[in-house]
C-alpha atoms as a PDB file:
ATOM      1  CA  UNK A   1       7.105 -22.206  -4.315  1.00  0.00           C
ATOM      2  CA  UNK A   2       4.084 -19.829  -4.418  1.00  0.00           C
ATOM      3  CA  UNK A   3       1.402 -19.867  -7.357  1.00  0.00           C
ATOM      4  CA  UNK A   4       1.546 -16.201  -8.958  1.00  0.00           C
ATOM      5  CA  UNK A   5      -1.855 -15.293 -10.533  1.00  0.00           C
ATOM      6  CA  UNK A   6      -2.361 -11.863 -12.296  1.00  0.00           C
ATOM      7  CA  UNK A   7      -5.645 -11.111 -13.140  1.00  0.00           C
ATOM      8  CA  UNK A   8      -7.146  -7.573 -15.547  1.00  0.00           C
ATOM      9  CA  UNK A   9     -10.588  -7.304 -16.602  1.00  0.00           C
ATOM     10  CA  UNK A  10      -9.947  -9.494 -19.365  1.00  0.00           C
ATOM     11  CA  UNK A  11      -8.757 -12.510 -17.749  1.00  0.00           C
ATOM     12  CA  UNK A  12      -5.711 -14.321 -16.196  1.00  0.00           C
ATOM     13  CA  UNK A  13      -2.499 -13.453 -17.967  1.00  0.00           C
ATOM     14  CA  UNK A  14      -0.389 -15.056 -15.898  1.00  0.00           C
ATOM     15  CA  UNK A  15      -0.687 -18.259 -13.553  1.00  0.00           C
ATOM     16  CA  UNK A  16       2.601 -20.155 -12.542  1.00  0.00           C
ATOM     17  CA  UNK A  17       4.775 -21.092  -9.814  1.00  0.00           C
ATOM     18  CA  UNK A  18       7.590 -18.671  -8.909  1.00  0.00           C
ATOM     19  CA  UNK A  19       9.969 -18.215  -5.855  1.00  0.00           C
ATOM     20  CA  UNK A  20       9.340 -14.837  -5.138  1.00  0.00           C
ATOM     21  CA  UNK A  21       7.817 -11.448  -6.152  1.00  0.00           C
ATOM     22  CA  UNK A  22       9.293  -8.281  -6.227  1.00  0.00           C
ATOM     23  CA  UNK A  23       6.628  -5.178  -6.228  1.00  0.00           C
ATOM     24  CA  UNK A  24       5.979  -1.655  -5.333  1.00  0.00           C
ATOM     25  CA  UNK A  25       3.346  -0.629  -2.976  1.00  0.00           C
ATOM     26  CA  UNK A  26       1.920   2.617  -2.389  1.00  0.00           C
ATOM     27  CA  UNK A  27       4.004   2.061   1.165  1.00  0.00           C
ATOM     28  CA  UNK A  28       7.222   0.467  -0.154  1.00  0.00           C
ATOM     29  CA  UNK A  29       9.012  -1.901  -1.719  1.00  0.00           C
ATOM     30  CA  UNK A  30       8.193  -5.153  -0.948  1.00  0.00           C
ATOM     31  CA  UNK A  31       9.538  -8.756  -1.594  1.00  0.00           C
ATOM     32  CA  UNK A  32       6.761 -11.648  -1.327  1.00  0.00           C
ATOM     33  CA  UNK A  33       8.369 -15.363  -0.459  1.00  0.00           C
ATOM     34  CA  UNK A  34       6.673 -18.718   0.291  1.00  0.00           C
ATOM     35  CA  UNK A  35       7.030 -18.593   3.907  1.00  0.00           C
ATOM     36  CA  UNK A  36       5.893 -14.472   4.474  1.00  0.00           C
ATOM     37  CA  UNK A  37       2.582 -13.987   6.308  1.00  0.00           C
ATOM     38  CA  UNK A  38      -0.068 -12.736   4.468  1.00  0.00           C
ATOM     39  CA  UNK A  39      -0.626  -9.853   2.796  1.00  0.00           C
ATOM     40  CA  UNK A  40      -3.047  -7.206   1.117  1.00  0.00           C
ATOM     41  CA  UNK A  41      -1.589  -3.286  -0.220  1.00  0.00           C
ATOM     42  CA  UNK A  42      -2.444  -1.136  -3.295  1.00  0.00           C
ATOM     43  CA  UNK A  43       0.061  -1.180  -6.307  1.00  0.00           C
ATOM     44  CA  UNK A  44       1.801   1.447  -7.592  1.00  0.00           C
ATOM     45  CA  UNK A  45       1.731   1.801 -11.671  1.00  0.00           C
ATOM     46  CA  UNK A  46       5.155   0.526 -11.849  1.00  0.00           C
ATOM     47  CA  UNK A  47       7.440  -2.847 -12.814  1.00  0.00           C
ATOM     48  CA  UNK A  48       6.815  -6.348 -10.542  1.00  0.00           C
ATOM     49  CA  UNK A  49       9.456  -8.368 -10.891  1.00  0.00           C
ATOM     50  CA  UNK A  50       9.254 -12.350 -10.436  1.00  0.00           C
ATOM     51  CA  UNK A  51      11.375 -15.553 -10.260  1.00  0.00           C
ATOM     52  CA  UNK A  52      10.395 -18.424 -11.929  1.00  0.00           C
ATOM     53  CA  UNK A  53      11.037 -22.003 -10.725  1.00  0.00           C
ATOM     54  CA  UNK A  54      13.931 -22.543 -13.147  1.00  0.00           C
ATOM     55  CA  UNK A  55      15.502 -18.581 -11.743  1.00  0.00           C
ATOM     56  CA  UNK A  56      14.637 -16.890 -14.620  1.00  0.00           C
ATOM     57  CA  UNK A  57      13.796 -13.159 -13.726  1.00  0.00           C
ATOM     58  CA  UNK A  58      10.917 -11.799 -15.440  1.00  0.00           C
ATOM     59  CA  UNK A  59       8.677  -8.340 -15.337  1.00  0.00           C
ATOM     60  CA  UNK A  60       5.181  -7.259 -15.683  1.00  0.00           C
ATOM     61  CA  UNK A  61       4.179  -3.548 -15.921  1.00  0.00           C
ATOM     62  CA  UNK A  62       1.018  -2.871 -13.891  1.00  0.00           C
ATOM     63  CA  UNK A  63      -1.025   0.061 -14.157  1.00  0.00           C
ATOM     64  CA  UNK A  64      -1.983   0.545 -10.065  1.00  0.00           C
ATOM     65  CA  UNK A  65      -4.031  -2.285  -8.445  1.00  0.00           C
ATOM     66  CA  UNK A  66      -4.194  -4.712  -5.615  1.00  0.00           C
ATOM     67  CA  UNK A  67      -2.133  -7.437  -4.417  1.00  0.00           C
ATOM     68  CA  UNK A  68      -2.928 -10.682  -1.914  1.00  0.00           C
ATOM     69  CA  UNK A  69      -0.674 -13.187  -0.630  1.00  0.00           C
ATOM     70  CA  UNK A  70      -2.977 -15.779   0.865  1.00  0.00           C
ATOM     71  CA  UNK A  71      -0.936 -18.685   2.093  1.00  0.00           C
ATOM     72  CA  UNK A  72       1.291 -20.192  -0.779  1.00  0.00           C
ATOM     73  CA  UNK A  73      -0.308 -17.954  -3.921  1.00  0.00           C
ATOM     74  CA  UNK A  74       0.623 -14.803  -4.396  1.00  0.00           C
ATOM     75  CA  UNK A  75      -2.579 -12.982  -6.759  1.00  0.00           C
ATOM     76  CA  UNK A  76      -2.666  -9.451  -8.133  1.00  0.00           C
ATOM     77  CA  UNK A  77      -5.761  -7.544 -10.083  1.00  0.00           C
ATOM     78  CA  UNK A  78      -4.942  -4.623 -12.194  1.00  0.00           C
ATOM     79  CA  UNK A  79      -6.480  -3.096 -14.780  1.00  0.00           C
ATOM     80  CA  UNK A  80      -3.836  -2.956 -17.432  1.00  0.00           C
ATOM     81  CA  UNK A  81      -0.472  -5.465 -17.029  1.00  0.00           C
ATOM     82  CA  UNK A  82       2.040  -6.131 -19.746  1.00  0.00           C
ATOM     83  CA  UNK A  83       4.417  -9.147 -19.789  1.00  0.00           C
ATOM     84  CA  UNK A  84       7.680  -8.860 -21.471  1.00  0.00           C
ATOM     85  CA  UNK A  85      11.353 -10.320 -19.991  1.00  0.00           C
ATOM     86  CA  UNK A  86      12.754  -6.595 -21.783  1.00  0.00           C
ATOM     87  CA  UNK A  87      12.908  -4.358 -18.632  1.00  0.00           C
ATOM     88  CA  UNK A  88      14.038  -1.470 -20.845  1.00  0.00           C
ATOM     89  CA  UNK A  89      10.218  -2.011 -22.695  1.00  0.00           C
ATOM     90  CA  UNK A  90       8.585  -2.358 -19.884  1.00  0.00           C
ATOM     91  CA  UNK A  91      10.419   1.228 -18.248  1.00  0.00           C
ATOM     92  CA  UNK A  92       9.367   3.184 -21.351  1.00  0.00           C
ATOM     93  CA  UNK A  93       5.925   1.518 -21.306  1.00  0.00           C
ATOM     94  CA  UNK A  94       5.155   3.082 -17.796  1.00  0.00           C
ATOM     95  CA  UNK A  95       7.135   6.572 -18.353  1.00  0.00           C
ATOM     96  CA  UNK A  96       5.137   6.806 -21.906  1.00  0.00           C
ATOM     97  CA  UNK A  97       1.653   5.182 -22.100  1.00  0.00           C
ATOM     98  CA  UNK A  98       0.661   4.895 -18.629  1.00  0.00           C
ATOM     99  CA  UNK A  99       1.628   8.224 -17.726  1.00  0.00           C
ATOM    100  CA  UNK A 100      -0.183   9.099 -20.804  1.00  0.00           C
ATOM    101  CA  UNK A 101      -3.419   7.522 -19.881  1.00  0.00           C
ATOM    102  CA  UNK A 102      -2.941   8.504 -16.113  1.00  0.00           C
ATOM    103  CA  UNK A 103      -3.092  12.333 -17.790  1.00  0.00           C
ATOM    104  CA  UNK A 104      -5.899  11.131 -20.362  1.00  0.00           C
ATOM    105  CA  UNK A 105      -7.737   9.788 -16.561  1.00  0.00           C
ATOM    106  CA  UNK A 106      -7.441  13.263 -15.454  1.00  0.00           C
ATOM    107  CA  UNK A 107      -8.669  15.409 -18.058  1.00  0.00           C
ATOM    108  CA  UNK A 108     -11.913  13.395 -18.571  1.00  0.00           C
ATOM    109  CA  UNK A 109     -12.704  13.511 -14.448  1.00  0.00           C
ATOM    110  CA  UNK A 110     -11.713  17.681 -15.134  1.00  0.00           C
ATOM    111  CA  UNK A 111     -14.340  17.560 -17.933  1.00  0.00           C
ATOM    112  CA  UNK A 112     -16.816  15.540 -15.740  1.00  0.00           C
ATOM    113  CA  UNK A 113     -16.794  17.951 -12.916  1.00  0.00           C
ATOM    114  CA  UNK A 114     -17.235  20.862 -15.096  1.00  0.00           C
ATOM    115  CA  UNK A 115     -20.141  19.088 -16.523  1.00  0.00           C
ATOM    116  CA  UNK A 116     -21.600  18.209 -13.120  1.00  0.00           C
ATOM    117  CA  UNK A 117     -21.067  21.885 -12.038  1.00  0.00           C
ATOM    118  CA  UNK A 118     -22.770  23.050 -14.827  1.00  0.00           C
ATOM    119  CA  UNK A 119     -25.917  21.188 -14.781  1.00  0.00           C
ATOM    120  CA  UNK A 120     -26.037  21.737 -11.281  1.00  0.00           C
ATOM    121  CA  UNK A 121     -25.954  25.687 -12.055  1.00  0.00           C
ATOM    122  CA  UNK A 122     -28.624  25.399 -14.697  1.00  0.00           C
ATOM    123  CA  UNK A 123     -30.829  23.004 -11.880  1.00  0.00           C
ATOM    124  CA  UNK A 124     -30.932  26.008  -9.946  1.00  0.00           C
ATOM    125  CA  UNK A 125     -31.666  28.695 -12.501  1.00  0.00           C
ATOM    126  CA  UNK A 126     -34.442  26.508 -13.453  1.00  0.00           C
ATOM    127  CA  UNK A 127     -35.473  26.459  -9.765  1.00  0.00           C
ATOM    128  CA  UNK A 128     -34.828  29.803  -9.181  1.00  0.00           C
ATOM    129  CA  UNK A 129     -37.030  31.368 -12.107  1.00  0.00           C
ATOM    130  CA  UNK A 130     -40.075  28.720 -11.607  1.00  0.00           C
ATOM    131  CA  UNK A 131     -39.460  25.825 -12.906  1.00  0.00           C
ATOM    132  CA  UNK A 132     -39.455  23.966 -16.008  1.00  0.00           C
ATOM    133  CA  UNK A 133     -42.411  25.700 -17.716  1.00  0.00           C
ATOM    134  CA  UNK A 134     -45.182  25.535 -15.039  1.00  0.00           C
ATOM    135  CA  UNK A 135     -46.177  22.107 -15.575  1.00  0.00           C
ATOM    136  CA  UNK A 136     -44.044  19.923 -14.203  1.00  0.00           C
END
């Protein structure tokens, strides 16, 4: 057995035993088992699938993050994770919301660098026709 931790910024939502872990890194596919050596990659937004002690298969949708197998626990940290044992939930969740907010993520870092850009331009007029008024 392995303890399975899964930590977001809000705290531990999960923390149990399981046999194994089924996830997707940005290199793979990977399956995680008691006896594996150690481990570190970066998640994929996508569906981790887990077997409890008593071989129930269960899911969590994670939006990207990090997983480490350290000896017999198994721990991940993402920002957003949703439990449910309804893979068909979980497979809209990721095609609808976090594709959603992964388009959301990208609009405000557009806006940002247009922003940036901007003041950056209007730094150098200000240069450029002497400065902000003389006294400064």
């Amino acid at each position: 057995m392995m303890q399975f931790k899964v930590h977001t910024p809000i705290g531990t939502i999960l923390d149990l035993p399981v046999k194994k872990v089924d996830l997707e890194g940005l290199d793979g596919f990977w399956t995680l088992l008691p006896k594996h050596a150690d481990f570190i990659n970066t998640l994929t937004s996508g569906i981790i699938t887990y077997t409890t002690e008593d071989n129930k298969t269960l899911y969590i949708a994670c939006n990207k993050g990090v997983v480490v197998k350290k000896n017999q626990e198994v721990r991940i940290s993402t920002p957003l994770a949703i439990l449910d044992d309804n893979l068909e939930n979980l497979t809209r969740t990721i095609e609808t919301d976090f594709k959603q907010m992964e388009e959301e993520r990208k609009e405000v870092n557009t806006t940002m660098a247009r922003l940036e850009i901007g003041l950056i331009k209007g730094m150098k007029t200000l240069k450029t026709e002497g400065g902000f008024g003389g006294g400064l």
